[in-house]
N, C-alpha and C. Protein backbone atom coordinates (compact mmCIF):
# COMPACT_ATOMS: atom_id res chain seq x y z
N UNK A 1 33.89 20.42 21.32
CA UNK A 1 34.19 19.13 20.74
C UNK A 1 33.10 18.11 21.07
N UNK A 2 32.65 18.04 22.17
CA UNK A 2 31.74 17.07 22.82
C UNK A 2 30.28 17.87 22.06
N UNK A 3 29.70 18.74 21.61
CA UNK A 3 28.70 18.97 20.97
C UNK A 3 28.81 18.87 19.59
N UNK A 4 29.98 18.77 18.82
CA UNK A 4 30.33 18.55 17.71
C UNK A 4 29.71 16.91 17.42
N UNK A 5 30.61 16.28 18.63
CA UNK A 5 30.42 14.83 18.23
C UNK A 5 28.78 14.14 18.57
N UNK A 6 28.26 15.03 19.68
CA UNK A 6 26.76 14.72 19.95
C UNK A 6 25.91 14.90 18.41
N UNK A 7 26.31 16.05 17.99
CA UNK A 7 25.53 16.45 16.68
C UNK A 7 25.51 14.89 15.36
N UNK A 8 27.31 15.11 15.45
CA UNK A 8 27.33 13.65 14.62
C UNK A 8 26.49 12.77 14.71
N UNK A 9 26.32 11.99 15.74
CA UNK A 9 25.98 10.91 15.87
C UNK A 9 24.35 10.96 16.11
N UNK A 10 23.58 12.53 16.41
CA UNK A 10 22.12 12.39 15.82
C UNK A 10 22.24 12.52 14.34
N UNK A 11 23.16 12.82 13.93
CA UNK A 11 22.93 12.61 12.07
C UNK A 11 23.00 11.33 12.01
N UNK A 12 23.78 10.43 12.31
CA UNK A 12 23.69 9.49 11.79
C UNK A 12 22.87 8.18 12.42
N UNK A 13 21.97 8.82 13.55
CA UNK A 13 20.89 7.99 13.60
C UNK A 13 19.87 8.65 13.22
N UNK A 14 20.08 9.34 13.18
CA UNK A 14 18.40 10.33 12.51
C UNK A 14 18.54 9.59 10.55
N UNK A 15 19.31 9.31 9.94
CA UNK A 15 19.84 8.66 9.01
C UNK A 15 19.43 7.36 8.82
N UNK A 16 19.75 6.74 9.87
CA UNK A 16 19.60 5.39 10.22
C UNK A 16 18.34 5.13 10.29
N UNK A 17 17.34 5.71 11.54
CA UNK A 17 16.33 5.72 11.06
C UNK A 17 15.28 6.14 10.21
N UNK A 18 15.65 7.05 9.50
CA UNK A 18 14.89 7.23 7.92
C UNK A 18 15.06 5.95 7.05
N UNK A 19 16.54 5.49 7.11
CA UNK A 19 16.97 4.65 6.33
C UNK A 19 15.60 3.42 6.46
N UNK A 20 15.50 2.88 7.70
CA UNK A 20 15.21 2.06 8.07
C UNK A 20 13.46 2.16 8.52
N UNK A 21 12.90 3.22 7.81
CA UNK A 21 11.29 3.73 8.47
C UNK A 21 10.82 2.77 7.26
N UNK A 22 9.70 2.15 7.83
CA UNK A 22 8.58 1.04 7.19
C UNK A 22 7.98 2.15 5.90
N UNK A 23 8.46 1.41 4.52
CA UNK A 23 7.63 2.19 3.13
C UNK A 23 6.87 1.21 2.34
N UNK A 24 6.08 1.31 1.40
CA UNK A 24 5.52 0.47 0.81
C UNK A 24 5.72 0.40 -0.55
N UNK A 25 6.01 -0.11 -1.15
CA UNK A 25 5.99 -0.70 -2.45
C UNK A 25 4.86 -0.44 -3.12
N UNK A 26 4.62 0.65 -3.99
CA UNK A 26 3.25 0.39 -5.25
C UNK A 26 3.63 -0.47 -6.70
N UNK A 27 2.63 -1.37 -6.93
CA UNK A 27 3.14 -1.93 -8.35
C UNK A 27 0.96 -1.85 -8.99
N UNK A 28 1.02 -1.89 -10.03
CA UNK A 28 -0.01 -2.27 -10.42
C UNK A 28 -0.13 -3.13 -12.07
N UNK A 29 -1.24 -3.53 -12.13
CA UNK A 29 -1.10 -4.27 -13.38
C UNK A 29 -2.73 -4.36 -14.66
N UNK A 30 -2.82 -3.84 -15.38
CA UNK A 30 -4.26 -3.49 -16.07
C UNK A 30 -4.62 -4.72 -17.54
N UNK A 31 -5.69 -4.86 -17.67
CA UNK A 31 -5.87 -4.84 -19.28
C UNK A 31 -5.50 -3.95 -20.40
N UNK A 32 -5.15 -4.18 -21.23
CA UNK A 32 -4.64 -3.19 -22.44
C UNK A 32 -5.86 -3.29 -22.96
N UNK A 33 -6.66 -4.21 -23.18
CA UNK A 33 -7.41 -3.78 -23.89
C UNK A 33 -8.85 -2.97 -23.91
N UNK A 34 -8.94 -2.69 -22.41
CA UNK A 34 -10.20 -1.94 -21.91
C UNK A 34 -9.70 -0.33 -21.97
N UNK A 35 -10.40 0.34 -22.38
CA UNK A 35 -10.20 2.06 -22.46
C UNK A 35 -10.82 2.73 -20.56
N UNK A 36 -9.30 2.42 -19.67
CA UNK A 36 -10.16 2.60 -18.67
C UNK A 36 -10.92 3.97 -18.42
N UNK A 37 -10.55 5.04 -18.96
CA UNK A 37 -10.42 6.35 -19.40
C UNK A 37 -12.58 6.97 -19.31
N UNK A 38 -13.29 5.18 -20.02
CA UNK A 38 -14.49 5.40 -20.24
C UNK A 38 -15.64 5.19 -19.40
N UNK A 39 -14.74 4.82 -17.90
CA UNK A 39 -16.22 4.77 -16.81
C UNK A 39 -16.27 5.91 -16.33
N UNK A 40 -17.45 6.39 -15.56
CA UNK A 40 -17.41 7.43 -14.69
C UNK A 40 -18.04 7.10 -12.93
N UNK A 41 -18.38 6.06 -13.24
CA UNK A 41 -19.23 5.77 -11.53
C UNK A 41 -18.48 4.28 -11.94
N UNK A 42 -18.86 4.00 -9.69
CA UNK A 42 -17.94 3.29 -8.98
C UNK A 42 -19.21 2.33 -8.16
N UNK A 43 -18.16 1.62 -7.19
CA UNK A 43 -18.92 0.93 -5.96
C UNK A 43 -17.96 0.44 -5.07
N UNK A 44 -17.66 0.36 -3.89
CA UNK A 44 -16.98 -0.21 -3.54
C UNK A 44 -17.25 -1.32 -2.55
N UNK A 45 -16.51 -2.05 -2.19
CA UNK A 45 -17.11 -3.23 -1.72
C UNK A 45 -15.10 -4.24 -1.40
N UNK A 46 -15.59 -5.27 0.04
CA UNK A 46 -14.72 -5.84 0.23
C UNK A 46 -14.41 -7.43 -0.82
N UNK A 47 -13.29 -7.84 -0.53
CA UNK A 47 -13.39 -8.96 -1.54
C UNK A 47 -14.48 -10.42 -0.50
N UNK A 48 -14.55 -10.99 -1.05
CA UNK A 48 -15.10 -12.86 0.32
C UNK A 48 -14.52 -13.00 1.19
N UNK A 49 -13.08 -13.19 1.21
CA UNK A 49 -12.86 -13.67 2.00
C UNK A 49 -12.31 -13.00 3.03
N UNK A 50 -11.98 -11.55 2.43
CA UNK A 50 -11.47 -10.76 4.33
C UNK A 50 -12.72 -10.48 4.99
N UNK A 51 -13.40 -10.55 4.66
CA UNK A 51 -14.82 -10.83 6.08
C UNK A 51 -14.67 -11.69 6.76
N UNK A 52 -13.74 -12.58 6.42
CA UNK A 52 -13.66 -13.84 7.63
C UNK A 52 -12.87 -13.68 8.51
N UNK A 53 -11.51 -12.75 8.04
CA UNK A 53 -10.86 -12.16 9.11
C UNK A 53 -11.08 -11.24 10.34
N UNK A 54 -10.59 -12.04 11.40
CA UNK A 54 -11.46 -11.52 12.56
C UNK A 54 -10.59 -10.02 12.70
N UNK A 55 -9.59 -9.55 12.72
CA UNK A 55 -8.90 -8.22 12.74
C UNK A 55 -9.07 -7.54 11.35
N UNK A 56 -8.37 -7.79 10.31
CA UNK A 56 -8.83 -7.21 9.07
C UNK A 56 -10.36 -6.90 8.51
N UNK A 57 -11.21 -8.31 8.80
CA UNK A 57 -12.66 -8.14 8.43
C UNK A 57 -13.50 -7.36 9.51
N UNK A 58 -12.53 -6.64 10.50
CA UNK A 58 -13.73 -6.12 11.69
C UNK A 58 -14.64 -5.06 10.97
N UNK A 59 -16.19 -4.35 11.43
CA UNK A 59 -16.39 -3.62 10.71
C UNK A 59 -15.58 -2.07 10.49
N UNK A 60 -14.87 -1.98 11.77
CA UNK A 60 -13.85 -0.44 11.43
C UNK A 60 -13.02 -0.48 10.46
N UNK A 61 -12.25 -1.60 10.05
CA UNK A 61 -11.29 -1.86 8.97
C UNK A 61 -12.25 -1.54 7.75
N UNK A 62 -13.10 -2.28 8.09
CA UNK A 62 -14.49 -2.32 6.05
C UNK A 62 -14.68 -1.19 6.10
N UNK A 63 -15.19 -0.07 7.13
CA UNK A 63 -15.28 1.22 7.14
C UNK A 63 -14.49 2.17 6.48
N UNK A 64 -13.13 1.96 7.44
CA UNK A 64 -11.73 2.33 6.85
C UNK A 64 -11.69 2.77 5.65
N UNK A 65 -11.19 1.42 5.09
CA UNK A 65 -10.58 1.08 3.59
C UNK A 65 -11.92 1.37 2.75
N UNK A 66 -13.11 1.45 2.59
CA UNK A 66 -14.13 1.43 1.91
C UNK A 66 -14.05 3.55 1.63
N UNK A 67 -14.34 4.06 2.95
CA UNK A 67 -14.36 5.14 3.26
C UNK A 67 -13.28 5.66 2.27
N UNK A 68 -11.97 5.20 2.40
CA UNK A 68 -10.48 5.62 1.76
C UNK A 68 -10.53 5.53 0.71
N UNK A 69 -10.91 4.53 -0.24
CA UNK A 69 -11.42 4.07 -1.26
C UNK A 69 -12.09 5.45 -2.17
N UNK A 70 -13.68 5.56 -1.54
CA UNK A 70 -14.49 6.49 -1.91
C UNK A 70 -13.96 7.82 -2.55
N UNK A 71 -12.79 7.49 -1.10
CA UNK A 71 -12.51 9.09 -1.32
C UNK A 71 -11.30 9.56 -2.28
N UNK A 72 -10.77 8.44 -2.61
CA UNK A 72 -9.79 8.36 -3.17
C UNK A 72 -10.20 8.86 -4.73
N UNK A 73 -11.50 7.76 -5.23
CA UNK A 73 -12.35 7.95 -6.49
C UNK A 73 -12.29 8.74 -6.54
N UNK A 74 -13.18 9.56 -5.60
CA UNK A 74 -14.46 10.33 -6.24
C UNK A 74 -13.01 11.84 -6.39
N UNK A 75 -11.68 11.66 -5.31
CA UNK A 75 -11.13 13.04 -5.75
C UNK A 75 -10.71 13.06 -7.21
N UNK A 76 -10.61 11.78 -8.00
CA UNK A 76 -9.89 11.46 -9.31
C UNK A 76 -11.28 11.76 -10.27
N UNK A 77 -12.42 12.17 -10.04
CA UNK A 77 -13.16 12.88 -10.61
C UNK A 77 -14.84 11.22 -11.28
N UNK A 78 -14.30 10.38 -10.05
CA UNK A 78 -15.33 9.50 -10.63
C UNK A 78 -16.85 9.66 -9.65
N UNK A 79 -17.73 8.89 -9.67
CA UNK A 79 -19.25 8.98 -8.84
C UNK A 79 -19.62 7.64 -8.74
N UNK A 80 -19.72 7.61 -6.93
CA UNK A 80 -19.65 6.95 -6.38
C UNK A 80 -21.57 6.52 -6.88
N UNK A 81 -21.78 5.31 -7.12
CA UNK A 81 -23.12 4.70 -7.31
C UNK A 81 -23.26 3.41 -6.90
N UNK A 82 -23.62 3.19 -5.80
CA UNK A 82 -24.02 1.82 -5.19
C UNK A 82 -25.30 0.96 -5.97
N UNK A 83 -25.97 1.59 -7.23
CA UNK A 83 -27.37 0.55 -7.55
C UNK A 83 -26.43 -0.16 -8.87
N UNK A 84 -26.04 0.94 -9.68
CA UNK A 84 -25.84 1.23 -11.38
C UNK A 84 -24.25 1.16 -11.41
N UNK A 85 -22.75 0.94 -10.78
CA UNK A 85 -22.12 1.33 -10.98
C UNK A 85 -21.36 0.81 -12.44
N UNK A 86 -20.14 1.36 -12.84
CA UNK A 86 -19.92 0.79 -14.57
C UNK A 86 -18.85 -0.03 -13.62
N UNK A 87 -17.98 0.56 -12.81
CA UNK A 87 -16.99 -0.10 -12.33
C UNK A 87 -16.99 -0.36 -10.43
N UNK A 88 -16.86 -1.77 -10.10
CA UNK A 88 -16.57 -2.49 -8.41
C UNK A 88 -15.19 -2.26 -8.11
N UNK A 89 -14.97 -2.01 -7.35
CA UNK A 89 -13.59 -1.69 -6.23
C UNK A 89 -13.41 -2.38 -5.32
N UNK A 90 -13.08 -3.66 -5.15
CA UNK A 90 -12.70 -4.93 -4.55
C UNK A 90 -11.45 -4.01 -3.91
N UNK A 91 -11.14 -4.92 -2.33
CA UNK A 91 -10.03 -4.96 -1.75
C UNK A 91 -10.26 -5.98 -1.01
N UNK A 92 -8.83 -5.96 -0.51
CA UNK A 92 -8.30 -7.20 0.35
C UNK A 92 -7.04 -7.39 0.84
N UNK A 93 -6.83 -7.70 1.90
CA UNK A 93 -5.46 -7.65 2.57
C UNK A 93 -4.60 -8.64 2.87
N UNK A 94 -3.97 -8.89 3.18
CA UNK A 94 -3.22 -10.07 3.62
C UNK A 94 -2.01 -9.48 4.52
N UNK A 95 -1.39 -10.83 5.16
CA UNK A 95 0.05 -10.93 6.18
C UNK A 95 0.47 -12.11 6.22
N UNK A 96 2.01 -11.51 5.89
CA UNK A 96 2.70 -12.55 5.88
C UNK A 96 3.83 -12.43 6.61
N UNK A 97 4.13 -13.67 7.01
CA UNK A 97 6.10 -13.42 8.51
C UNK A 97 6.82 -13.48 7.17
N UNK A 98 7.60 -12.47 7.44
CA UNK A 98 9.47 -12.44 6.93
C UNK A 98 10.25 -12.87 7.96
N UNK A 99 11.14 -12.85 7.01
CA UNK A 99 12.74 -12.96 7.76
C UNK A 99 13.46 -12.63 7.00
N UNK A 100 14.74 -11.58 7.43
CA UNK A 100 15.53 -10.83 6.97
C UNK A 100 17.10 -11.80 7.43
N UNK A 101 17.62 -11.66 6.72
CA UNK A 101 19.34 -12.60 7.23
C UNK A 101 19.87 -11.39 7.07
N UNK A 102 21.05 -11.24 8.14
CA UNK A 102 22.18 -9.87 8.28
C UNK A 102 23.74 -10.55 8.71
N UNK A 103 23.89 -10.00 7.81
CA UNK A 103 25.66 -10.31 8.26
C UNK A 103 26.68 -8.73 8.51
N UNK A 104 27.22 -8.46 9.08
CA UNK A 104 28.61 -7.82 8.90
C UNK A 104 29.08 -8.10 7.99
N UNK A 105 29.46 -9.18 7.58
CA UNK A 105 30.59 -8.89 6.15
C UNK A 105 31.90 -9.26 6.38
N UNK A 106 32.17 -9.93 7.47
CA UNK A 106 33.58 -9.42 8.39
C UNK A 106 34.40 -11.01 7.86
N UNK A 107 33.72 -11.39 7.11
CA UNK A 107 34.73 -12.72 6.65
C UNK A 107 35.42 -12.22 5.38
N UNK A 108 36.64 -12.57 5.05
CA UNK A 108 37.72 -11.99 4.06
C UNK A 108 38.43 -12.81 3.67
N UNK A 109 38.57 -12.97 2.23
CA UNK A 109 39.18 -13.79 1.33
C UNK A 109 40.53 -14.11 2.13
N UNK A 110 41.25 -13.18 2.42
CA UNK A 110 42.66 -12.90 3.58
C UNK A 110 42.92 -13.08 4.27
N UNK A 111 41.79 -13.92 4.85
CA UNK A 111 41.59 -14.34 6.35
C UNK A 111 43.01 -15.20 6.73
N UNK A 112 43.84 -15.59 5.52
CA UNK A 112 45.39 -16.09 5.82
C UNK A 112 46.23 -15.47 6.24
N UNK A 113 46.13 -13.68 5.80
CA UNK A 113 46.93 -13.43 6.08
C UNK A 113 46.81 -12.35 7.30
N UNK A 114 45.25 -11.78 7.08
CA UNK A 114 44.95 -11.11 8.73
C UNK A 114 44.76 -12.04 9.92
N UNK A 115 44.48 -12.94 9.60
CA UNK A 115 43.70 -14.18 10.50
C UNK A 115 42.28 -14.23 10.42
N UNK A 116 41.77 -15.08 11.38
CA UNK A 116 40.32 -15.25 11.34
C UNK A 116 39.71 -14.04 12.00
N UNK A 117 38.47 -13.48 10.87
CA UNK A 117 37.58 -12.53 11.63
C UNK A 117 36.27 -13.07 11.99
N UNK A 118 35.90 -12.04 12.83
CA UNK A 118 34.12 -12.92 13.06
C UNK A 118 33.11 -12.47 12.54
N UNK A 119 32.11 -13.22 11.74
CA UNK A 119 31.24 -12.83 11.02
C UNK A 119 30.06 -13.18 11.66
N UNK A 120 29.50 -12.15 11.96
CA UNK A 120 28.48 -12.14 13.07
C UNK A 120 27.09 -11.95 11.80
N UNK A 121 26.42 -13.12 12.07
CA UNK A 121 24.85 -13.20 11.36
C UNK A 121 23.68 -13.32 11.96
N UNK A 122 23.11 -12.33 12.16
CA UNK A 122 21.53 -12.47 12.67
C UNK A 122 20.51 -12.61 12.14
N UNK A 123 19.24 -12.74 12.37
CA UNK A 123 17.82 -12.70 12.01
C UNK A 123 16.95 -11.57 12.43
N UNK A 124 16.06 -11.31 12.00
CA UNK A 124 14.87 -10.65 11.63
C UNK A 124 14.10 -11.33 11.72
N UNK A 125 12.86 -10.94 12.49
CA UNK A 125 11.50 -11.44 12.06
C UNK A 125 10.82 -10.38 12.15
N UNK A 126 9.50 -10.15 11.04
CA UNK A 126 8.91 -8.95 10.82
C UNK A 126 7.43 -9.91 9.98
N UNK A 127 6.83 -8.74 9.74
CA UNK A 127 5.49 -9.18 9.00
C UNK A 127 5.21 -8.22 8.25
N UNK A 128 4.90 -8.89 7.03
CA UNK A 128 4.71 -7.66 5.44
C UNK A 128 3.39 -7.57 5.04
N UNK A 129 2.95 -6.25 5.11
CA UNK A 129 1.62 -6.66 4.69
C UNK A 129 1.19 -6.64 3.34
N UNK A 130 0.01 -6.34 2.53
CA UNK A 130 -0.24 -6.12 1.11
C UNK A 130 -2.08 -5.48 1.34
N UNK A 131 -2.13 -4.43 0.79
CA UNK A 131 -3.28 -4.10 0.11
C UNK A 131 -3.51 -3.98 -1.14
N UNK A 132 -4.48 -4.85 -1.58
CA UNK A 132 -4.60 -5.09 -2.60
C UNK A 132 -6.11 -4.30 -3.14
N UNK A 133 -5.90 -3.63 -4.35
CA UNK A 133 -7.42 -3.20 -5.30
C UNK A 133 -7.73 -4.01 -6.15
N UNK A 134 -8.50 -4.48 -6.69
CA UNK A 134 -9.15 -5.07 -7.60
C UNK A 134 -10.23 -4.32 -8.63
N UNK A 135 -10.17 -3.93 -9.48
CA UNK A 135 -11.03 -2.76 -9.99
C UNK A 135 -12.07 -3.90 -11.38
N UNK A 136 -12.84 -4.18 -11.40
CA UNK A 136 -13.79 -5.17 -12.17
C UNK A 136 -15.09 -4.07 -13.01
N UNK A 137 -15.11 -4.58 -13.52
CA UNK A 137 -16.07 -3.74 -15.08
C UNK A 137 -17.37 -4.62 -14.78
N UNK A 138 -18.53 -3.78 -14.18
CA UNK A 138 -19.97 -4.47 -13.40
C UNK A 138 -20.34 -5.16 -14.17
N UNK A 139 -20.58 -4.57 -15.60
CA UNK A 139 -21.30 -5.38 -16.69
C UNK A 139 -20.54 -7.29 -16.88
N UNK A 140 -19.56 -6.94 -17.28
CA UNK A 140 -18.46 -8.49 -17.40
C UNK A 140 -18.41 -9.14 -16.11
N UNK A 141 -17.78 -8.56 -14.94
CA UNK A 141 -17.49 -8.80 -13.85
C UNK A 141 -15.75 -9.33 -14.27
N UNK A 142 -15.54 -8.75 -15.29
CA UNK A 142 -14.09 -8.88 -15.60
C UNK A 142 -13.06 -8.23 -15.17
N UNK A 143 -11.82 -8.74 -14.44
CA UNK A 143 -10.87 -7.66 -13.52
C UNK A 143 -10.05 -7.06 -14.49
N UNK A 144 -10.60 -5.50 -15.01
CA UNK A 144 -9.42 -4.77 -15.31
C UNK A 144 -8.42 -3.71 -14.90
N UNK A 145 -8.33 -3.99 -13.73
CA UNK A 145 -7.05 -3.35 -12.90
C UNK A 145 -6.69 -3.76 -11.66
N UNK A 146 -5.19 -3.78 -11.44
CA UNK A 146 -5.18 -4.62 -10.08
C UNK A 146 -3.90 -3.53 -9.76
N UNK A 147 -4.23 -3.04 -8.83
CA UNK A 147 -3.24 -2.35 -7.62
C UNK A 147 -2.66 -2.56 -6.63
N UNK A 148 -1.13 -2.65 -6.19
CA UNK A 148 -1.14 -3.37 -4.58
C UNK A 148 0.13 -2.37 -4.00
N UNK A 149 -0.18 -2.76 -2.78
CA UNK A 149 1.26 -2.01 -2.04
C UNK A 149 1.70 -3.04 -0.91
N UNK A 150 2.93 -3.33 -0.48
CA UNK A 150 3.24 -3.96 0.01
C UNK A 150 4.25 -3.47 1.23
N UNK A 151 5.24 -4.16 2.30
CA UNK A 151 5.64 -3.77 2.75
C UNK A 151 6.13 -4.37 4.23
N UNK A 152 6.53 -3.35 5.18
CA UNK A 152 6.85 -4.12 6.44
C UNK A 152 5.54 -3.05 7.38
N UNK A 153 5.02 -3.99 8.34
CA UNK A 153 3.62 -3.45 9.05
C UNK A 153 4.25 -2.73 10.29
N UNK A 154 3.82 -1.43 10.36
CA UNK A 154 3.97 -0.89 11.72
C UNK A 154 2.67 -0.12 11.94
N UNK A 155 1.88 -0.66 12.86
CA UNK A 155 0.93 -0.35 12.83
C UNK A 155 0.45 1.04 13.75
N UNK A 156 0.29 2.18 13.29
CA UNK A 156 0.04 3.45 14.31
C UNK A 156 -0.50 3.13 15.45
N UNK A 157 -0.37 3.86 16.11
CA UNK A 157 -0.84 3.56 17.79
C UNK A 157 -2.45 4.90 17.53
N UNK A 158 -2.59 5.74 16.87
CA UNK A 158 -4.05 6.57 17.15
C UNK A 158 -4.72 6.34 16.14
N UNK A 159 -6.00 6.03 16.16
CA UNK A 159 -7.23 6.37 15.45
C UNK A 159 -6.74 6.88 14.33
N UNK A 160 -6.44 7.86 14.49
CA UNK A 160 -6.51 9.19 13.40
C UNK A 160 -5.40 9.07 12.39
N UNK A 161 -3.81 8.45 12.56
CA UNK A 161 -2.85 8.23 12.14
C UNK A 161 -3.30 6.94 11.05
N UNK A 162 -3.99 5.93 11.79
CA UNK A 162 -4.76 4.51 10.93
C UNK A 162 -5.44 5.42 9.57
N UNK A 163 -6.46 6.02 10.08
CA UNK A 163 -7.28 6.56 8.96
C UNK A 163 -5.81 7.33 7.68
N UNK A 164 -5.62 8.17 8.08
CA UNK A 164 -4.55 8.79 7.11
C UNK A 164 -3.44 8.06 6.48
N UNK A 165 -3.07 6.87 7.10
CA UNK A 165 -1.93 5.93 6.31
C UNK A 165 -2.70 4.91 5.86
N UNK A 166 -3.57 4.36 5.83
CA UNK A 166 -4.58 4.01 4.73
C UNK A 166 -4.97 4.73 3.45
N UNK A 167 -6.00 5.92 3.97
CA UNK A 167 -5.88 6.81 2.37
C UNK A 167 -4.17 7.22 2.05
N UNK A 168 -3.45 7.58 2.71
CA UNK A 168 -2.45 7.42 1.77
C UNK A 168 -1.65 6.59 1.12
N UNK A 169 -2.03 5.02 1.74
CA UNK A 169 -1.20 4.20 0.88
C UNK A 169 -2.62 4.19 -0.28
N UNK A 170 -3.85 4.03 0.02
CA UNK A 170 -4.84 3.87 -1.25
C UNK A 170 -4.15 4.89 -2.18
N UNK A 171 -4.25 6.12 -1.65
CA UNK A 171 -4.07 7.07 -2.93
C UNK A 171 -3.23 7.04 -3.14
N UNK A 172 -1.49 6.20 -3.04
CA UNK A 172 -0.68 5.60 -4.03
C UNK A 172 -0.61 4.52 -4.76
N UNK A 173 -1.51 3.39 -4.53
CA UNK A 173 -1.99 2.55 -4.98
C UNK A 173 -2.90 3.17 -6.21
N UNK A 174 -3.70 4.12 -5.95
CA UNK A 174 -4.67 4.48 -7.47
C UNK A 174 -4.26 5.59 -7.83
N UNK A 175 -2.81 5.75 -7.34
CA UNK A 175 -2.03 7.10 -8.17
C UNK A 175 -2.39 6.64 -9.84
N UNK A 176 -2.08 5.61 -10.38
CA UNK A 176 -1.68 5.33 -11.64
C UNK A 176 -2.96 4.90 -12.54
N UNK A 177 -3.94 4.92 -11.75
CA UNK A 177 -5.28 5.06 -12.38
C UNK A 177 -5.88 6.21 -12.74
N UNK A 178 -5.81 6.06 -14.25
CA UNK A 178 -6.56 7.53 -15.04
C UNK A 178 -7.86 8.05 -14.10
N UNK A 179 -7.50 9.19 -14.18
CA UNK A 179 -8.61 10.35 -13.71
C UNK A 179 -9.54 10.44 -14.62
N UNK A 180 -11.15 10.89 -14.23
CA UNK A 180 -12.19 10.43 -15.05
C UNK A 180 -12.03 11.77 -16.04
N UNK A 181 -12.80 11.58 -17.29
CA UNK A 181 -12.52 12.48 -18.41
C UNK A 181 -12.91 13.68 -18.34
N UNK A 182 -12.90 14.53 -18.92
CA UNK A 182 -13.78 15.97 -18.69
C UNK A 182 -14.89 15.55 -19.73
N UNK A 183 -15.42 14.57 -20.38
CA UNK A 183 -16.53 14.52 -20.76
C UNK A 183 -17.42 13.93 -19.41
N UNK A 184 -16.50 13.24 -18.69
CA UNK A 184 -17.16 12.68 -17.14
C UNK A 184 -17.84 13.57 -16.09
N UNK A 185 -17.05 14.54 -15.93
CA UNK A 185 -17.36 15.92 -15.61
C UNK A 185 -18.83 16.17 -16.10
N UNK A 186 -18.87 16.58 -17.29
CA UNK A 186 -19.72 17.17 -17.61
C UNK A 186 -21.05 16.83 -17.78
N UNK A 187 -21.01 14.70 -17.57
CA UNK A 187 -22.30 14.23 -17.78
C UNK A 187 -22.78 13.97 -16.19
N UNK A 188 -21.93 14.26 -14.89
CA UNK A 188 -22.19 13.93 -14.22
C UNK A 188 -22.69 15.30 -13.60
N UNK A 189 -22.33 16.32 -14.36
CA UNK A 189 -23.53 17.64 -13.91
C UNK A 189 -24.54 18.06 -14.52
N UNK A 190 -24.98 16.49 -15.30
CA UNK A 190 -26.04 16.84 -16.45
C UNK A 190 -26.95 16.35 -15.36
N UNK A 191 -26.79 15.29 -14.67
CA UNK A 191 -27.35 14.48 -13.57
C UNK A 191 -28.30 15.25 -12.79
């Protein structure tokens, strides 16, 4: 009986905390009227103003996210060109404090006829972050695609965990960006 009920109650925090594990939000938003389908090379690069940030703009972060970036492209079949590129890959981050309001629930229309219950309300404080893409057409310098993910920040404790939840929030962030064409392919092994 006593291992029955131990079991329970890791289900229902093992539950609890899935429920409750930090996810991010992808949304993105494009021009209709650009065929993004028709670049094949890239560049990447930070936006102005997170260089000023002394934690975000350090050079390991520009490394990071630049690195994640690259790699993100070039697996979606584009080429990376720092002189000539057709399309810039802007990013940029931000943080912001939340606050979450929680109640029980424990107040009741009935409260006449059960009596008074107590409705216990707390706070939250947390911080959400956002990575943002910016994808701009070199020639115009016109933004036609914008990617972001958002969320609550828990920031890994190793090296190695940072690197991998970066490219993976990038590579859900440019999930929804067309893969380069198989005519892309083919001019970039004409090269």
């Amino acid at each position: 009986m006593k291992s029955v009920l131990t079991s329970v109650i890791l289900v229902l925090l093992g539950g609890w905390f899935i429920a409750c594990s930090p996810s991010f939000q992808v949304q993105n938003d494009y021009d209709r009227s650009v065929n993004l389908k028709q670049f094949k090379t890239f560049r990447v690069e930070a936006e102005k103003d997170l260089t000023q940030d002394p934690i975000l703009g350090s050079n390991l972060n520009l490394r990071r996210i630049t690195d994640a970036v690259a790699k993100v492209m070039e697996q979606k079949g584009y080429r990376l060109d720092e002189n000539n590129p057709e399309l810039v890959v802007r990013y940029l981050t931000d943080v912001k404090d939340r606050q979450q309001v929680r109640s029980n629930g424990a107040m009741s229309p009935y409260w006449w006829w059960y009596g008074p219950q107590n409705n216990n309300i707390s706070t939250y404080n947390y911080q959400e972050g956002r990575l943002i893409l910016n994808i701009y057409q070199s020639t115009s310098n016109q933004m036609i695609w914008q990617g972001w993910a958002s969320g609550k920040l828990k920031a890994p404790t190793k090296r190695e965990d940072r690197d991998l939840m970066i490219q993976g929030v990038i590579g859900d962030i440019l999930r929804s960006f067309p893969e380069a064409t198989l005519d892309t392919y083919k001019e970039i092994g004409e090269r």
